[in-house]
C-alpha atoms as a PDB file:
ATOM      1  CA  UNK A   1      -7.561 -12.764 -18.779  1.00  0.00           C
ATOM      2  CA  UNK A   2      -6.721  -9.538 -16.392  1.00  0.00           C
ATOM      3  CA  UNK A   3      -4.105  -9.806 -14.354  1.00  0.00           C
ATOM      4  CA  UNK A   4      -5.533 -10.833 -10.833  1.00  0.00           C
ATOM      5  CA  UNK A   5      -2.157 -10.811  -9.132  1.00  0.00           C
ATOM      6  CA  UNK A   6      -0.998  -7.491  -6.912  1.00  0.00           C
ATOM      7  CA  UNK A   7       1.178  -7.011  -3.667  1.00  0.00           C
ATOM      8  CA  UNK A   8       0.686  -6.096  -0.250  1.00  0.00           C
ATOM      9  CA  UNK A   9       2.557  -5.959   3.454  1.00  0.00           C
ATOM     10  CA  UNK A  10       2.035  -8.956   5.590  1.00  0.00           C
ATOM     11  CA  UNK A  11      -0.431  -9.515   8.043  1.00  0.00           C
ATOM     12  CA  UNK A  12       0.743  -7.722  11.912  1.00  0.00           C
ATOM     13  CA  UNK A  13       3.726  -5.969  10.099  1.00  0.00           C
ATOM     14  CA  UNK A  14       4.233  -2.809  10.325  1.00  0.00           C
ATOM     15  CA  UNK A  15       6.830  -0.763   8.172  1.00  0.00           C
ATOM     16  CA  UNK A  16       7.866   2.618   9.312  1.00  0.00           C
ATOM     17  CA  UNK A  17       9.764   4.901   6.998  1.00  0.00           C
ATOM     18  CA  UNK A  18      11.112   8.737   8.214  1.00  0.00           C
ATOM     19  CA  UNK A  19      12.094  12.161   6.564  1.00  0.00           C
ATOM     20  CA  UNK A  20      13.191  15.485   8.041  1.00  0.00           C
ATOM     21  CA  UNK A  21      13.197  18.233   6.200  1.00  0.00           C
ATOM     22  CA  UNK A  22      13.882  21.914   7.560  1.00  0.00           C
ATOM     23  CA  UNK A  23      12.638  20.475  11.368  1.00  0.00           C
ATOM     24  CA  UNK A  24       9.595  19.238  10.285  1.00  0.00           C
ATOM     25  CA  UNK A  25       9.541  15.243  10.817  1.00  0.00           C
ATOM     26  CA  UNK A  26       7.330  13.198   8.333  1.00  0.00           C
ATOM     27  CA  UNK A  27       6.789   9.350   9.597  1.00  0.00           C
ATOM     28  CA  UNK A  28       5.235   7.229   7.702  1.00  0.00           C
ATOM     29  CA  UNK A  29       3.831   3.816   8.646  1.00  0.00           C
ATOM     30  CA  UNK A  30       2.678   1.227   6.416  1.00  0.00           C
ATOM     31  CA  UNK A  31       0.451  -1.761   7.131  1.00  0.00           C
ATOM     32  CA  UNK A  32      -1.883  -4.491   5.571  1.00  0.00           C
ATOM     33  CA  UNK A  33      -5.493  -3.983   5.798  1.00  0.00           C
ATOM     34  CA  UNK A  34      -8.658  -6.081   4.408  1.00  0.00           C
ATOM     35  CA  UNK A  35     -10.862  -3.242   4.155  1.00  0.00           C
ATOM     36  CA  UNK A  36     -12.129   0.361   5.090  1.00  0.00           C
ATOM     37  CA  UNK A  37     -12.749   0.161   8.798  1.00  0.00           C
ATOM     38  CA  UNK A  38      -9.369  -1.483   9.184  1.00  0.00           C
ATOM     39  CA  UNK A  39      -7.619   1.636   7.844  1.00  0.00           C
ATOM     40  CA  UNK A  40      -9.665   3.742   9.524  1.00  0.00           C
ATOM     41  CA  UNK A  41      -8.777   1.599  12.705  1.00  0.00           C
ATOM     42  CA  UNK A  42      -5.105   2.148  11.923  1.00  0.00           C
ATOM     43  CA  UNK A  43      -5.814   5.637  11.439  1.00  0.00           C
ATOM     44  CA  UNK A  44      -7.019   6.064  14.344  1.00  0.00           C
ATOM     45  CA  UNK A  45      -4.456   4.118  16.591  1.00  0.00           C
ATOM     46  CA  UNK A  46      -1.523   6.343  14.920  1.00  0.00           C
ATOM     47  CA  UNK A  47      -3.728   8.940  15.752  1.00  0.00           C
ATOM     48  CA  UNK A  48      -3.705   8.675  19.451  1.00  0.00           C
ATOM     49  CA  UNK A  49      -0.139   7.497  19.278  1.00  0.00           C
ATOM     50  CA  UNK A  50       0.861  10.285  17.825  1.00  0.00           C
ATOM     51  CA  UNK A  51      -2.004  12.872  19.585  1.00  0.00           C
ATOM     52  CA  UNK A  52       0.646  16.095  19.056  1.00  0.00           C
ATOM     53  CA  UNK A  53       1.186  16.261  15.520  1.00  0.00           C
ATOM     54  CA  UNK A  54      -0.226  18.465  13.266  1.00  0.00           C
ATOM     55  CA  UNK A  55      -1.309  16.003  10.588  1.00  0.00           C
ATOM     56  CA  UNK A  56      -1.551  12.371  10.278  1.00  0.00           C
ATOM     57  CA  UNK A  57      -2.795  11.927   6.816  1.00  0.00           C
ATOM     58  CA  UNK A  58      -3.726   8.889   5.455  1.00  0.00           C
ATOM     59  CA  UNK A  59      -3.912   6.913   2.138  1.00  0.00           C
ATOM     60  CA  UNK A  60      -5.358   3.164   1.288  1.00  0.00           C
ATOM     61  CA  UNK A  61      -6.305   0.908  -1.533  1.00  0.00           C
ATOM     62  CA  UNK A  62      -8.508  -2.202  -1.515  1.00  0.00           C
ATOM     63  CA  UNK A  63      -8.066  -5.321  -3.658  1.00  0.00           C
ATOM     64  CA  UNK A  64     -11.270  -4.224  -4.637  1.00  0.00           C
ATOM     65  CA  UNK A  65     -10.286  -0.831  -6.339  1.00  0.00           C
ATOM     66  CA  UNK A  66     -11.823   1.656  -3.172  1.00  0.00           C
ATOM     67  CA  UNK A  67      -8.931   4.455  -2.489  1.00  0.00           C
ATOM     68  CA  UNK A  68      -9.198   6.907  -0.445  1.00  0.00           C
ATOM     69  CA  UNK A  69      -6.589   9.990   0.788  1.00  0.00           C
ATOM     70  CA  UNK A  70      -6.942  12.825   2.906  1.00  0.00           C
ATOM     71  CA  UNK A  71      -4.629  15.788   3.250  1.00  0.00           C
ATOM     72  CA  UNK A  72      -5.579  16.080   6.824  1.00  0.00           C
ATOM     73  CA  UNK A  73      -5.353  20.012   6.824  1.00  0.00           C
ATOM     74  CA  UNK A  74      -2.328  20.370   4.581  1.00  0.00           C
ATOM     75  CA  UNK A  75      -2.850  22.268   1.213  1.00  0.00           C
ATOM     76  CA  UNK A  76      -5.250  20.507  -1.462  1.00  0.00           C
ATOM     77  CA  UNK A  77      -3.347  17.526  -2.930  1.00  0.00           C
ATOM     78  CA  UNK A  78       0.002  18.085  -1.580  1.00  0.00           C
ATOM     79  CA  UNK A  79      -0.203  15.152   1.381  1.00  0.00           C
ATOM     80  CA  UNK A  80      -2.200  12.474   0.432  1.00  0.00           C
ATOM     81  CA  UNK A  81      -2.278  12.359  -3.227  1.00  0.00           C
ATOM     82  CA  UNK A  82       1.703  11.877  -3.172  1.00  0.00           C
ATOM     83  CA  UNK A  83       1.017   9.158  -0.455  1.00  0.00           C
ATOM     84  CA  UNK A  84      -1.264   7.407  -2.628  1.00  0.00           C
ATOM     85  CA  UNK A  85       0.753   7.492  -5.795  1.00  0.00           C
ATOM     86  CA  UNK A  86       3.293   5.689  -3.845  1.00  0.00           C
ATOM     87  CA  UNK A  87       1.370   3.110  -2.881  1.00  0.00           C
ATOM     88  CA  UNK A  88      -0.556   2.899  -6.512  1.00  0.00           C
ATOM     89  CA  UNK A  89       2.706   3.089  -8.378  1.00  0.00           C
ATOM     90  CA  UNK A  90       4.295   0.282  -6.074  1.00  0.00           C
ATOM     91  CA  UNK A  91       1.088  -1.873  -7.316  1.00  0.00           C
ATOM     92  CA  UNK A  92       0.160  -2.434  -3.618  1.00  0.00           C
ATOM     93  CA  UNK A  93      -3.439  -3.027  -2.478  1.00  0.00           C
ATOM     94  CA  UNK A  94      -4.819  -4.193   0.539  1.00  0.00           C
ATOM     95  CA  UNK A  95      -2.858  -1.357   2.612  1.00  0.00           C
ATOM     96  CA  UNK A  96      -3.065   1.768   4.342  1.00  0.00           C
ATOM     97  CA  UNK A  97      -0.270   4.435   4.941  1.00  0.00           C
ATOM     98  CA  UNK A  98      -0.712   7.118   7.579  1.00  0.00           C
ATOM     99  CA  UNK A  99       2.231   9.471   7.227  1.00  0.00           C
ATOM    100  CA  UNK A 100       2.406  11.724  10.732  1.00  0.00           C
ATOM    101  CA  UNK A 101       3.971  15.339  10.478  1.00  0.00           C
ATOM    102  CA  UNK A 102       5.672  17.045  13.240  1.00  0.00           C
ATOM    103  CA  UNK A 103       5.710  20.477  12.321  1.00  0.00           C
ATOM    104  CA  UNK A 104       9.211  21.790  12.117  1.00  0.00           C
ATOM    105  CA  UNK A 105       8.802  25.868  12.408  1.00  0.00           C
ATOM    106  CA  UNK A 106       9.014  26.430   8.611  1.00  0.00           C
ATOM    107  CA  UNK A 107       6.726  26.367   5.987  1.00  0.00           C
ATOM    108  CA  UNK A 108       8.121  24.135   2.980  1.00  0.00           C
ATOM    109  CA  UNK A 109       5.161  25.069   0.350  1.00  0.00           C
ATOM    110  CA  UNK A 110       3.469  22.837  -2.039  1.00  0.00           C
ATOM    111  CA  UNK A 111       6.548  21.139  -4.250  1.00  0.00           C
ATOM    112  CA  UNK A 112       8.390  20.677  -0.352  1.00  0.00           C
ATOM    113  CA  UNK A 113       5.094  19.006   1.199  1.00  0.00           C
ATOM    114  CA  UNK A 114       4.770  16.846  -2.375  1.00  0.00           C
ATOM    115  CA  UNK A 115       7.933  15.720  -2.056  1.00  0.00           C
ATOM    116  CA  UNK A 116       8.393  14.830   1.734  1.00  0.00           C
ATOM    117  CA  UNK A 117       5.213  13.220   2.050  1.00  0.00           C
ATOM    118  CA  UNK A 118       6.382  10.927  -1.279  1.00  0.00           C
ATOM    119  CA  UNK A 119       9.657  10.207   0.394  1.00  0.00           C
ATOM    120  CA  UNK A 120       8.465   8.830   4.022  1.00  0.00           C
ATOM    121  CA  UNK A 121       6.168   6.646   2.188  1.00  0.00           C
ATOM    122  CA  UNK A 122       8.462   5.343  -0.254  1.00  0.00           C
ATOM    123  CA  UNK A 123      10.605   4.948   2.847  1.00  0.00           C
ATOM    124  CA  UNK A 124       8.580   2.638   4.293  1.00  0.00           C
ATOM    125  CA  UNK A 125       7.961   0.584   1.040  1.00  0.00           C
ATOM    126  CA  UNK A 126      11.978   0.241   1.552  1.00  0.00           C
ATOM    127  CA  UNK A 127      11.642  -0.739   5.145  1.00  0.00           C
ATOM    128  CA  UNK A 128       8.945  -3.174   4.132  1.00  0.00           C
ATOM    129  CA  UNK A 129      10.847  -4.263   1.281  1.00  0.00           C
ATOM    130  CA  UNK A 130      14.423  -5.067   3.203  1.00  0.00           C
ATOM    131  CA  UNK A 131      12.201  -7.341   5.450  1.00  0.00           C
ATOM    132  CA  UNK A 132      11.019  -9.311   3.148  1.00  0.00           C
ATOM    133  CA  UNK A 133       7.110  -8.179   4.227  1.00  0.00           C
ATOM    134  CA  UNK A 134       6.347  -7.106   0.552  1.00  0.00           C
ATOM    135  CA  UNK A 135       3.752 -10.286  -0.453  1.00  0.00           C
ATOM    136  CA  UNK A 136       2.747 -10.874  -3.811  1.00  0.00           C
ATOM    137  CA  UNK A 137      -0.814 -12.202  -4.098  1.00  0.00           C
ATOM    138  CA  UNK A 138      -2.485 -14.490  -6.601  1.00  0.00           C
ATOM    139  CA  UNK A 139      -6.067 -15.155  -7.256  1.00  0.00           C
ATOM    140  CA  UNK A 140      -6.338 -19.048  -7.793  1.00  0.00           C
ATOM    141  CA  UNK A 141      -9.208 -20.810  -8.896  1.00  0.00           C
ATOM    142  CA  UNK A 142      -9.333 -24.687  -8.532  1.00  0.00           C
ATOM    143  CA  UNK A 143     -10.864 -26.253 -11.809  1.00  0.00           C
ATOM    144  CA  UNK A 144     -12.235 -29.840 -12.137  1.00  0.00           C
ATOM    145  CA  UNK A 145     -12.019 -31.359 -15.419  1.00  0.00           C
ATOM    146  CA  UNK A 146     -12.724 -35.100 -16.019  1.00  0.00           C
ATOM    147  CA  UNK A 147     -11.092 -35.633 -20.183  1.00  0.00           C
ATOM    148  CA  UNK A 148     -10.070 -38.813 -22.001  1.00  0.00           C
ATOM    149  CA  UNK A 149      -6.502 -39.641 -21.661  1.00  0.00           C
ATOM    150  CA  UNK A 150      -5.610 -39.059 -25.304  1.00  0.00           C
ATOM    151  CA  UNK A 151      -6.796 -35.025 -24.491  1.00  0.00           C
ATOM    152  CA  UNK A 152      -4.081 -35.188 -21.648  1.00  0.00           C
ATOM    153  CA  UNK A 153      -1.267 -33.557 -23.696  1.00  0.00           C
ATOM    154  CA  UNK A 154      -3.749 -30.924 -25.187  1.00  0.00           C
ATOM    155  CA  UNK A 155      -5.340 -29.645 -21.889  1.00  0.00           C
ATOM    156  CA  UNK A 156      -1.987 -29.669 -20.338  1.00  0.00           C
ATOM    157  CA  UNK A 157      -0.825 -27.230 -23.198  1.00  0.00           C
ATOM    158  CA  UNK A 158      -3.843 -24.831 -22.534  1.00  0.00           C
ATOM    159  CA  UNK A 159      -3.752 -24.798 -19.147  1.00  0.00           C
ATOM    160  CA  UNK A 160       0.650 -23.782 -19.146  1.00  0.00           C
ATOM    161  CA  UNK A 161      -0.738 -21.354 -22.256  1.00  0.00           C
ATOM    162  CA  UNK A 162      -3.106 -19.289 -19.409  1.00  0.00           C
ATOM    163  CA  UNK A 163      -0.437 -20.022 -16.693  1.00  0.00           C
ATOM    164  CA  UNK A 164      -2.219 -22.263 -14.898  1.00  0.00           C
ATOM    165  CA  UNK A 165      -1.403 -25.432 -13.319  1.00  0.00           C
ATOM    166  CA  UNK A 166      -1.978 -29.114 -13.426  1.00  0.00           C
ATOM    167  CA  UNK A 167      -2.153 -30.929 -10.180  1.00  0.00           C
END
């Protein structure tokens, strides 16, 4: 049986994580969506809330498997790639990270950009993580079985053997 369990942030929270590196200020803010026009809608509020930056770039995953990242301007894969392996190696789906940068004056090249954009994010998995808003989600499916009592013992077994549960 595949594993049907993952985590994700809960509903209306927000986490925020931050990184500075040579001026340039990288927030990142990380939230639960249900699907793509929610993180677009996100997108799009930390867009206008943030209308100066230079990039806001954004990375999701659905329960479903859908992923998308953009590097919003930045060089190929050096935005949100990283921003998306955070979220992918955290086993997180249902969310959306937009990480804004304010552009500090200096250019930090590829291996700088890969790494700053990595740490906001993983900064706010921390933030979400010392609130307690990390969720771990279960798919449950409610099974009806009518059995003779004498199969009692032996169902129960099964059912603990697939970790499911009697009620």
């Amino acid at each position: 049986m595949p594993d049907t369990s993952y985590k994700t942030i809960k509903l209306d929270f927000v986490a925020e994580g931050l990184f500075e590196d040579r001026k340039s200020r990288f927030i990142a803010q990380l939230c639960h969506v249900e699907a793509e026009t929610e993180a677009q809608e996100f997108l799009a509020r930390v867009k206008a809330k943030h209308y100066n930056a230079r990039h806001n770039v954004p990375a999701w995953i659905l329960e479903d498997g859908t992923e998308r990242a953009s590097d919003d301007g930045e060089p190929s894969r050096t935005a949100g790639m990283p921003v998306l392996e955070v979220l992918r190696g955290a086993g997180l789906k249902n969310v959306c990270c937009v990480v804004t940068r304010y552009f500090g004056g200096t250019l930090l090249g590829p291996g700088g950009l890969v790494r700053a954009y990595t740490t906001a994010a993983q900064e706010a998995l921390a933030t979400a993580e010392e609130a307690s808003a990390v969720q771990e989600m279960l798919q449950v499916v409610r099974v009806e079985l009518s059995a003779p009592y004498n199969l009692y013992e032996q169902i129960q077994r099964l059912v603990s053997d697939v970790g499911g549960k009697i009620v």
